[in-house]
PDB file of N, CA and C in Angstrom:
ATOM      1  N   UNK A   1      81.597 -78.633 -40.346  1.00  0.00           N
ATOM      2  CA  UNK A   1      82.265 -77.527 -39.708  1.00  0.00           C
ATOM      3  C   UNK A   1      83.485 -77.160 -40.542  1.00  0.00           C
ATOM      4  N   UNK A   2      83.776 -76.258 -40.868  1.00  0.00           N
ATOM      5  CA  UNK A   2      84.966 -75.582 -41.372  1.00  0.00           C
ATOM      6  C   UNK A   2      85.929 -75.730 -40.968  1.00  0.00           C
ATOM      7  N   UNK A   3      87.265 -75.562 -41.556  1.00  0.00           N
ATOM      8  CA  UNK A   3      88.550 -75.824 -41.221  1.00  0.00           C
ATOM      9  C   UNK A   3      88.950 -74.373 -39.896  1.00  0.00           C
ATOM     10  N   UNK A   4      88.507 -73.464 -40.656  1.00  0.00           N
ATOM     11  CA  UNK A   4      88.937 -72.341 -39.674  1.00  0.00           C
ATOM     12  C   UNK A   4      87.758 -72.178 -38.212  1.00  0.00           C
ATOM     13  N   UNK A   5      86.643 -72.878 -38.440  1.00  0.00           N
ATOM     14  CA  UNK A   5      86.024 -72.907 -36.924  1.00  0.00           C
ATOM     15  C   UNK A   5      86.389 -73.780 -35.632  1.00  0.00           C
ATOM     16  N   UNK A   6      86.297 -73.419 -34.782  1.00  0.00           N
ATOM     17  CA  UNK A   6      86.610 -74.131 -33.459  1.00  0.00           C
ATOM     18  C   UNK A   6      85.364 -74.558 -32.661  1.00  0.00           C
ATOM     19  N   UNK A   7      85.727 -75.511 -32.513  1.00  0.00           N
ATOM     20  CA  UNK A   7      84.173 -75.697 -31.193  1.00  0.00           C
ATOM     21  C   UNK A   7      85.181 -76.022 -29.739  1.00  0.00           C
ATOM     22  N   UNK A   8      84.809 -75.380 -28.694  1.00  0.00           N
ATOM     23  CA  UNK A   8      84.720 -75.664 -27.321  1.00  0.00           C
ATOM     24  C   UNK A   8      84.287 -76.425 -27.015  1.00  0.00           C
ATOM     25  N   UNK A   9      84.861 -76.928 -25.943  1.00  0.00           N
ATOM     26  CA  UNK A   9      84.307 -78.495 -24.890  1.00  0.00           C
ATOM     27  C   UNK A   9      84.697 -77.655 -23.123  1.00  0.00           C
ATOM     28  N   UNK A  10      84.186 -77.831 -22.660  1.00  0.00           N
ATOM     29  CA  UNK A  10      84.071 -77.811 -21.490  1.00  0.00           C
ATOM     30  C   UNK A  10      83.799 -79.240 -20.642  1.00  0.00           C
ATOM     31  N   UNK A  11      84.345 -79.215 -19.430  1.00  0.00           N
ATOM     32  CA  UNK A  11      83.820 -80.414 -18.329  1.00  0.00           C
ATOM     33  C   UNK A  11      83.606 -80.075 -16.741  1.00  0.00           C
ATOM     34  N   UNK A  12      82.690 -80.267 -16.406  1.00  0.00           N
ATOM     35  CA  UNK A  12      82.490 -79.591 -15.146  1.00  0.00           C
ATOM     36  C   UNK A  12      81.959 -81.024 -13.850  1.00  0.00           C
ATOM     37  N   UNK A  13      82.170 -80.990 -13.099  1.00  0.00           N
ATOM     38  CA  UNK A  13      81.441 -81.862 -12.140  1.00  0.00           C
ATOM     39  C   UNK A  13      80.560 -81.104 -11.075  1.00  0.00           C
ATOM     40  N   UNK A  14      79.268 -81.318 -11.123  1.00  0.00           N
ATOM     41  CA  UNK A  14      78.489 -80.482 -10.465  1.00  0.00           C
ATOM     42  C   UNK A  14      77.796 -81.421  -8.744  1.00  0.00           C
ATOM     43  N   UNK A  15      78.974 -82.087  -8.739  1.00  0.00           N
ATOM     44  CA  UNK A  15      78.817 -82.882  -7.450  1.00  0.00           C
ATOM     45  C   UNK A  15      76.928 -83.338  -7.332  1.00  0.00           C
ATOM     46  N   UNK A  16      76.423 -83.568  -7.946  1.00  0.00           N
ATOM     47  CA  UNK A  16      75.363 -83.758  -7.335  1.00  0.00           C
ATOM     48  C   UNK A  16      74.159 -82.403  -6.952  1.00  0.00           C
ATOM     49  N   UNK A  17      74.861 -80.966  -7.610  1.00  0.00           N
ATOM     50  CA  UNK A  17      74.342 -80.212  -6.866  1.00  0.00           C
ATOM     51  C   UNK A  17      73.315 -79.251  -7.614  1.00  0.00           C
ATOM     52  N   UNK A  18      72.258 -79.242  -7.354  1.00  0.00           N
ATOM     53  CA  UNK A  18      70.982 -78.444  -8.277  1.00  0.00           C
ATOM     54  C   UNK A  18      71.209 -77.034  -8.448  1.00  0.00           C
ATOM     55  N   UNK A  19      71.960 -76.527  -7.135  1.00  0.00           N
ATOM     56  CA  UNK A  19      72.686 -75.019  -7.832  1.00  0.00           C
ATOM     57  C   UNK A  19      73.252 -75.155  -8.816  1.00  0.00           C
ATOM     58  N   UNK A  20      74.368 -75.970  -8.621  1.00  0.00           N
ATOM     59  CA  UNK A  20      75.250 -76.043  -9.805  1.00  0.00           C
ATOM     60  C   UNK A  20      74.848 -76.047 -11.273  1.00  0.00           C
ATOM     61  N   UNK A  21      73.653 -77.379 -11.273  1.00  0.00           N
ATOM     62  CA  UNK A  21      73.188 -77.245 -12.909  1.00  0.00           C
ATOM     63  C   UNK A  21      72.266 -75.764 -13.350  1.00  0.00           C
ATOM     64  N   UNK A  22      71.739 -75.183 -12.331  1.00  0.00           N
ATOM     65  CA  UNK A  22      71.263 -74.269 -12.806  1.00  0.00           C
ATOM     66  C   UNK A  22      72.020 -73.203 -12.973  1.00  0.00           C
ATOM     67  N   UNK A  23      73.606 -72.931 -12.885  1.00  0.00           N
ATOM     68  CA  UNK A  23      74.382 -72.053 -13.714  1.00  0.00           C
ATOM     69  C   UNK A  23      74.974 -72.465 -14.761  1.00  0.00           C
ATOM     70  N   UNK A  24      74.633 -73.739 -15.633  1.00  0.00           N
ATOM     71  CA  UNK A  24      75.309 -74.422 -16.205  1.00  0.00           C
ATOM     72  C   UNK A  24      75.551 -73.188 -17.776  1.00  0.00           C
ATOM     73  N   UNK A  25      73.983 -72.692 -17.852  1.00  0.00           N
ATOM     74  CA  UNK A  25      73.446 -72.332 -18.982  1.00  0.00           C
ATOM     75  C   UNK A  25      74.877 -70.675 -19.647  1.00  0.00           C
ATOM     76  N   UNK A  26      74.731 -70.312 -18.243  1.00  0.00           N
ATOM     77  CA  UNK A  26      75.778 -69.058 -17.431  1.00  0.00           C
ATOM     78  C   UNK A  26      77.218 -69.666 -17.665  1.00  0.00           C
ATOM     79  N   UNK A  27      77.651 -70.368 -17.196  1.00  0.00           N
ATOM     80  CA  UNK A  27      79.043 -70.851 -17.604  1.00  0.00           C
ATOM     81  C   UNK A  27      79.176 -71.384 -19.232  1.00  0.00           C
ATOM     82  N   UNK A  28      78.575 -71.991 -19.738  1.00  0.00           N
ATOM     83  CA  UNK A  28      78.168 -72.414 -20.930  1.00  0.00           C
ATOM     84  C   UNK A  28      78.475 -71.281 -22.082  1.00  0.00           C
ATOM     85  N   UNK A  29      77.584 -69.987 -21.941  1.00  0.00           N
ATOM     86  CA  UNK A  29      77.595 -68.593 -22.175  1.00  0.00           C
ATOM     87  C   UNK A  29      78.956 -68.463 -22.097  1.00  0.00           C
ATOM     88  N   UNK A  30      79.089 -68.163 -20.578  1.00  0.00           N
ATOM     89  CA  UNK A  30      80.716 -67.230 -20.556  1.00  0.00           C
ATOM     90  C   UNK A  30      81.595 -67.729 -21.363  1.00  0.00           C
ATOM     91  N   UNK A  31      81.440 -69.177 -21.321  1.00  0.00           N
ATOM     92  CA  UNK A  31      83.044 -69.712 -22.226  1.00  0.00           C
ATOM     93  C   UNK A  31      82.979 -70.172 -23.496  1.00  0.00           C
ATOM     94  N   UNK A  32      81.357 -69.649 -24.207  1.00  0.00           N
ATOM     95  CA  UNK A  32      81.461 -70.059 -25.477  1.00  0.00           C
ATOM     96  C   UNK A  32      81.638 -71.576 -25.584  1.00  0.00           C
ATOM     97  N   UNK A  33      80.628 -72.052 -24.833  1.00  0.00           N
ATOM     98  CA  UNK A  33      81.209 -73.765 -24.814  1.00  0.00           C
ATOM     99  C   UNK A  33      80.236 -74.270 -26.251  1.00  0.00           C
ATOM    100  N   UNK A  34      80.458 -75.132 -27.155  1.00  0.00           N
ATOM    101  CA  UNK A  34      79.784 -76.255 -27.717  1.00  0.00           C
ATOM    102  C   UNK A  34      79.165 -76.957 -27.419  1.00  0.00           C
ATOM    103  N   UNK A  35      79.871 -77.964 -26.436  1.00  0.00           N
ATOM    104  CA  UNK A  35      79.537 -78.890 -25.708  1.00  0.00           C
ATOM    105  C   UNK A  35      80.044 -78.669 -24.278  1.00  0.00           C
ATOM    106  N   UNK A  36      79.117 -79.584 -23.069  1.00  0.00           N
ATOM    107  CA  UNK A  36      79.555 -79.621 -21.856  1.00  0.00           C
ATOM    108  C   UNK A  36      79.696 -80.554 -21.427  1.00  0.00           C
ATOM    109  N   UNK A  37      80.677 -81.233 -20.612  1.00  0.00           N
ATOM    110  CA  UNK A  37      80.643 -83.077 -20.778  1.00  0.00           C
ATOM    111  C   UNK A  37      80.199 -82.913 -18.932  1.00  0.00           C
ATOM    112  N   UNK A  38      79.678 -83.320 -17.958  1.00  0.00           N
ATOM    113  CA  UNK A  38      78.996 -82.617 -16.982  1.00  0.00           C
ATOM    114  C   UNK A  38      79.249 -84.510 -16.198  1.00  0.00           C
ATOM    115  N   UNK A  39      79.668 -84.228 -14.847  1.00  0.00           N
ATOM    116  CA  UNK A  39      80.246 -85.405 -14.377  1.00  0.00           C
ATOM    117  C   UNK A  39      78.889 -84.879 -13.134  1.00  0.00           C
ATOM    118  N   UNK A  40      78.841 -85.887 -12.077  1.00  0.00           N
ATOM    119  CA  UNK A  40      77.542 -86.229 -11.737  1.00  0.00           C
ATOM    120  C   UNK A  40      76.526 -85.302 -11.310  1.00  0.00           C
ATOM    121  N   UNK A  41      75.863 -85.149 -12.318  1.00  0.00           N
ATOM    122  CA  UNK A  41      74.561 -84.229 -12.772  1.00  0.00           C
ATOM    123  C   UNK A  41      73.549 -84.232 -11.760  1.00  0.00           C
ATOM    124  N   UNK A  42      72.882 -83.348 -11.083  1.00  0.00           N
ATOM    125  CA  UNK A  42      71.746 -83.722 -10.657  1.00  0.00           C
ATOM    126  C   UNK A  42      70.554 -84.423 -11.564  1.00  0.00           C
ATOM    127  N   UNK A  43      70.078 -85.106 -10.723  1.00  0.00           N
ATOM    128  CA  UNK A  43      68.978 -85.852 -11.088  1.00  0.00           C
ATOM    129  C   UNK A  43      67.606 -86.006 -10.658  1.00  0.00           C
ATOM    130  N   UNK A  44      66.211 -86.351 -11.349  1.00  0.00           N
ATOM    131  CA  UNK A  44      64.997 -86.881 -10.801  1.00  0.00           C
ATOM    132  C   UNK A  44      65.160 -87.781 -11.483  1.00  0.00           C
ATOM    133  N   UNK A  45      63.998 -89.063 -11.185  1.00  0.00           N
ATOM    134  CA  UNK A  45      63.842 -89.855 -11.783  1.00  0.00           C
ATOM    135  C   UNK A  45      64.640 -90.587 -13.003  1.00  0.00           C
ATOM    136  N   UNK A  46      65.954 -90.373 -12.701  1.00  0.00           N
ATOM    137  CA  UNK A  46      67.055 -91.187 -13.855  1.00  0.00           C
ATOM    138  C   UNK A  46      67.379 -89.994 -14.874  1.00  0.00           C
ATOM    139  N   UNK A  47      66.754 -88.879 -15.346  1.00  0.00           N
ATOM    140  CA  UNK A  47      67.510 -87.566 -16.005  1.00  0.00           C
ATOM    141  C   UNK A  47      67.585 -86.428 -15.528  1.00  0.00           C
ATOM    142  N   UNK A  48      69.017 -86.016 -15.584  1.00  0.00           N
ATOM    143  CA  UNK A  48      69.143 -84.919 -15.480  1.00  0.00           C
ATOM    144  C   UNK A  48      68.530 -83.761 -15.151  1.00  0.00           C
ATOM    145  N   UNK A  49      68.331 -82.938 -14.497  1.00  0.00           N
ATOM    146  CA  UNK A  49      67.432 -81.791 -14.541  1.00  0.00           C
ATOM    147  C   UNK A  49      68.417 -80.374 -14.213  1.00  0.00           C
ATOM    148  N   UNK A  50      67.690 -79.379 -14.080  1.00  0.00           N
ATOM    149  CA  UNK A  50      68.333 -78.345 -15.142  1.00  0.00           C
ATOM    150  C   UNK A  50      68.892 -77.766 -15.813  1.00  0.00           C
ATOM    151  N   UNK A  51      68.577 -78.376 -16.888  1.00  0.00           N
ATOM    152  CA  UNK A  51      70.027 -77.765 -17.826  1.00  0.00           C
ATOM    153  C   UNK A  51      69.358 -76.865 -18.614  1.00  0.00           C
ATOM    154  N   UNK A  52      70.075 -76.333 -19.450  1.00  0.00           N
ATOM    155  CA  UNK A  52      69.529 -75.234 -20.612  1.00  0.00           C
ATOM    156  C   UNK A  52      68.760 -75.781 -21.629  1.00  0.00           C
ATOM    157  N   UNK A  53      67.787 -74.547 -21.816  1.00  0.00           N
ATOM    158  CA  UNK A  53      66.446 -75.126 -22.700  1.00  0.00           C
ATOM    159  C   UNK A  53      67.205 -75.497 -23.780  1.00  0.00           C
ATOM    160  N   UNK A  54      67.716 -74.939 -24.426  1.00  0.00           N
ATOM    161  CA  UNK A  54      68.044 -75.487 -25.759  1.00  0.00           C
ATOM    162  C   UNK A  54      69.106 -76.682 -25.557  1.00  0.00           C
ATOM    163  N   UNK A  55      69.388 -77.093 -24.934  1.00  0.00           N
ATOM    164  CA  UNK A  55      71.026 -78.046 -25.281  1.00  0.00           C
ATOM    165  C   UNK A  55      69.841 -79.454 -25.605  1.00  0.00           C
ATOM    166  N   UNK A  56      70.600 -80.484 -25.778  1.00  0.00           N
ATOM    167  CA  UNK A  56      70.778 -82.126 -25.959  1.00  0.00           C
ATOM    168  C   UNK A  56      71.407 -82.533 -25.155  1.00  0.00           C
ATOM    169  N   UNK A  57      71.095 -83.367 -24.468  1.00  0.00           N
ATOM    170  CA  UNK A  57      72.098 -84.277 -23.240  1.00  0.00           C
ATOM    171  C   UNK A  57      71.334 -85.733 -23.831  1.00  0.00           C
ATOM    172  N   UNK A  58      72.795 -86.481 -23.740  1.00  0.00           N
ATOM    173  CA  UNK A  58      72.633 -88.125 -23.680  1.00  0.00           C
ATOM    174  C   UNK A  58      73.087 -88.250 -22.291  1.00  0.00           C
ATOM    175  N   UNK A  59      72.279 -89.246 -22.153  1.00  0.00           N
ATOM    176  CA  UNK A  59      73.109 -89.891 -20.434  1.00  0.00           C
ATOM    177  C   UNK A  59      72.091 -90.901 -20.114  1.00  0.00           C
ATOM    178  N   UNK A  60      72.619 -92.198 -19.524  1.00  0.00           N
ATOM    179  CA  UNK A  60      72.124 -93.243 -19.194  1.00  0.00           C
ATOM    180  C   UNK A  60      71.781 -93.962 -17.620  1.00  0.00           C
ATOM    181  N   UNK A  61      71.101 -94.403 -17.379  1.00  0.00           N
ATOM    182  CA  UNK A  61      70.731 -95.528 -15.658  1.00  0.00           C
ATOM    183  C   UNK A  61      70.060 -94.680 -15.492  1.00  0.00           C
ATOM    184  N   UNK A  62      69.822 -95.197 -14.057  1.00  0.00           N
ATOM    185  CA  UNK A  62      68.558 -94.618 -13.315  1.00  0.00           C
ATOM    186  C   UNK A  62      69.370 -93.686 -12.330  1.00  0.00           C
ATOM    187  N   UNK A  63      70.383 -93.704 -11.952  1.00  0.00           N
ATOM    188  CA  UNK A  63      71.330 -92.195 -11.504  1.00  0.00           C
ATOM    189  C   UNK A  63      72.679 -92.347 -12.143  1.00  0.00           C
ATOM    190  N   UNK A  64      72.483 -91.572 -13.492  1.00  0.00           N
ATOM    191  CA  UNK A  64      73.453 -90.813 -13.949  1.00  0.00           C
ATOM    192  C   UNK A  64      75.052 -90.245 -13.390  1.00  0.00           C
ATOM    193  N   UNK A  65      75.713 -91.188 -13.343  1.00  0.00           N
ATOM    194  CA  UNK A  65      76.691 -90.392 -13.113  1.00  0.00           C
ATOM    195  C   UNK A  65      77.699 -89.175 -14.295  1.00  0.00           C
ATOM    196  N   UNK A  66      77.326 -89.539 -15.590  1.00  0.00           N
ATOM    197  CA  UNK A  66      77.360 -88.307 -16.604  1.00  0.00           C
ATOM    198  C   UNK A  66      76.947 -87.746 -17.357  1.00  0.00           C
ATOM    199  N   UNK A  67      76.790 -87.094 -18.199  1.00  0.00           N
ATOM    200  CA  UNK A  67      76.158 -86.543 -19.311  1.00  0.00           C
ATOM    201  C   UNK A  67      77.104 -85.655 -20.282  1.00  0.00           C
ATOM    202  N   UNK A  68      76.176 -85.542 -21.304  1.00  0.00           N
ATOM    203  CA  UNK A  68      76.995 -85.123 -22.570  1.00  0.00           C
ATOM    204  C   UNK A  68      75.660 -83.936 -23.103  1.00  0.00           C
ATOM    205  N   UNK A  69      76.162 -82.372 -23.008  1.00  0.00           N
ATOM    206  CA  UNK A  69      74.996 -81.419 -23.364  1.00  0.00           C
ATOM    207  C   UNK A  69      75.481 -80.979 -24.565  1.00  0.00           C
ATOM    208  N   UNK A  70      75.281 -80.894 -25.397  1.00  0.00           N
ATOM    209  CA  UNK A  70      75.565 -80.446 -27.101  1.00  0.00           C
ATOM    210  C   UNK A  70      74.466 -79.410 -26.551  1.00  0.00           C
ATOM    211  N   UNK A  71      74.928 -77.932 -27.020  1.00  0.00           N
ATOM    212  CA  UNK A  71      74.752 -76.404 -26.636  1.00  0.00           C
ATOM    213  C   UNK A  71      74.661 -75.881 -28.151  1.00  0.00           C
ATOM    214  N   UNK A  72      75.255 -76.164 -28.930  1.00  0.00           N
ATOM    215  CA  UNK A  72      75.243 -74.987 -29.958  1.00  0.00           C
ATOM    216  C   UNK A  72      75.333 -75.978 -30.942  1.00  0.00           C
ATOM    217  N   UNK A  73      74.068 -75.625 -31.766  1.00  0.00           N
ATOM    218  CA  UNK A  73      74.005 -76.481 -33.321  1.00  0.00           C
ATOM    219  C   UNK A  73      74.405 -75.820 -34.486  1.00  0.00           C
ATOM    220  N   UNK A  74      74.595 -74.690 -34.251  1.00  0.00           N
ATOM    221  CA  UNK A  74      75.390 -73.723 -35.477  1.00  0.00           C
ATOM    222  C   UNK A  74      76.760 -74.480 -36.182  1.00  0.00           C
ATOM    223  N   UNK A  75      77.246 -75.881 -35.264  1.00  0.00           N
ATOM    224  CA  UNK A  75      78.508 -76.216 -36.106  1.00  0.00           C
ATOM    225  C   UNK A  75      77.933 -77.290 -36.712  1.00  0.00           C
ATOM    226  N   UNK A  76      76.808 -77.687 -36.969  1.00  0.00           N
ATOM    227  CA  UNK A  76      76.271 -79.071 -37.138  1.00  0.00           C
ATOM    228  C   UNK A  76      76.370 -80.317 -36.561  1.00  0.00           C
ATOM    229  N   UNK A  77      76.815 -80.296 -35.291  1.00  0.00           N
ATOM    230  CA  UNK A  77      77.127 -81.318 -34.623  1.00  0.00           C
ATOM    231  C   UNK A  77      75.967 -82.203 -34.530  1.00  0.00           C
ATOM    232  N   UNK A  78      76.338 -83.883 -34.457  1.00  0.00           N
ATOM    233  CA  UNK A  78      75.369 -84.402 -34.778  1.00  0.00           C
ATOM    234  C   UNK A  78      75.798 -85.592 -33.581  1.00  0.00           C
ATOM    235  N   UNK A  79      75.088 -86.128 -33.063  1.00  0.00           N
ATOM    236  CA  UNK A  79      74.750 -87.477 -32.075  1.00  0.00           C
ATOM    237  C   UNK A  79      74.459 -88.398 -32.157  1.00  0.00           C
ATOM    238  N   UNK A  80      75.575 -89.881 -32.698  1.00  0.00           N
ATOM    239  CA  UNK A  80      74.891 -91.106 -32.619  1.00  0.00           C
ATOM    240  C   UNK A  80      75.180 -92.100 -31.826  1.00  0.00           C
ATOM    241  N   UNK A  81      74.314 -92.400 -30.799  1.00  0.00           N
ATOM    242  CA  UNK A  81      74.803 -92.702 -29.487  1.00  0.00           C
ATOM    243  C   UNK A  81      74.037 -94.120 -29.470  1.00  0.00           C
ATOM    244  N   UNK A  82      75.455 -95.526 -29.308  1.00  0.00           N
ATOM    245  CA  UNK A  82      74.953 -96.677 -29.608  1.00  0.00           C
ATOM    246  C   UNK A  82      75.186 -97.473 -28.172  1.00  0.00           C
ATOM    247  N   UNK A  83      74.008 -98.069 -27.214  1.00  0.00           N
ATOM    248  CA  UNK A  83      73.865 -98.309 -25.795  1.00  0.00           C
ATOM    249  C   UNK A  83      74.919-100.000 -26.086  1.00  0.00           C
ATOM    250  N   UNK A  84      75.946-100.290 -24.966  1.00  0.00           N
ATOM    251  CA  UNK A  84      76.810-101.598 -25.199  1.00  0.00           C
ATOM    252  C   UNK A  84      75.936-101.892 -23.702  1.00  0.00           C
ATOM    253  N   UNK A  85      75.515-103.041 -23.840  1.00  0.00           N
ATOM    254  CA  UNK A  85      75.117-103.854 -22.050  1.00  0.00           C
ATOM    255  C   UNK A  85      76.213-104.169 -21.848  1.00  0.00           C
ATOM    256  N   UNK A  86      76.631-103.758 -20.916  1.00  0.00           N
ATOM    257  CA  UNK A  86      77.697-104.564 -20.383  1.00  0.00           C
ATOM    258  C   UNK A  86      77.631-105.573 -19.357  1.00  0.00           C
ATOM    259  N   UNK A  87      78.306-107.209 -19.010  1.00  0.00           N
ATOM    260  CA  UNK A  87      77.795-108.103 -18.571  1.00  0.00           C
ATOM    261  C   UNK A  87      79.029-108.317 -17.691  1.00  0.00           C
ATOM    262  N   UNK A  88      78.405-108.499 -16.214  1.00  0.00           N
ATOM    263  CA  UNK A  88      79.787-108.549 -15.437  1.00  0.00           C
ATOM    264  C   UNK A  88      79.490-109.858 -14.966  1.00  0.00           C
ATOM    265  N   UNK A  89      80.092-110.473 -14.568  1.00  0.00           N
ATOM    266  CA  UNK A  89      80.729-112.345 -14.007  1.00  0.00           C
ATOM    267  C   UNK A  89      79.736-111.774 -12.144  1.00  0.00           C
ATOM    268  N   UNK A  90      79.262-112.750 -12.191  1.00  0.00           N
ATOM    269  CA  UNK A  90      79.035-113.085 -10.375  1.00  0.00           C
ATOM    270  C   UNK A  90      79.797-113.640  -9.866  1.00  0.00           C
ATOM    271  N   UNK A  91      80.452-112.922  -8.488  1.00  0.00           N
ATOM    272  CA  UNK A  91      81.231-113.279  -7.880  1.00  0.00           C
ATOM    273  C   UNK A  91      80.250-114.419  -6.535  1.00  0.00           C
TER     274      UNK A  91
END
């Protein structure tokens, strides 16, 4: 990406709500976003569902509480997304 380009980030929390992701594509648009960092996403079966045809979303478990949609590849943005287990003590 160039010194003089900008990329947008946006963050939205769509409570859980399937309206919500389906204007994502619409807000996304309006604000010229890059990326959308999207706090608890609707879900089926452990991903996300509707988001915009074209984006990339990482997001992990079997209900998601976030995601990460990379929208616009025109800046070359690139994704390397490395999973940590994390191990908690029994109480």
């Amino acid at each position: 990406m160039a010194a003089s380009q900008q990329m947008r980030i946006g963050q939205l929390n769509c409570a859980r709500s399937l309206e919500v992701m389906a204007e994502l594509r619409t807000v996304a648009e309006d604000l010229a976003l890059a990326i959308l960092c999207v706090q608890e996403p609707y879900s089926l079966g452990g991903r996300p569902v509707g988001l915009p045809v074209r984006s990339r979303c990482v997001s992990s478990g079997p209900n998601p509480m976030a995601a990460i949609l990379v929208l616009d590849d025109k800046g070359g943005i690139t994704m390397d997304v490395k999973r940590r287990d994390v191990k908690r003590d029994k109480k």
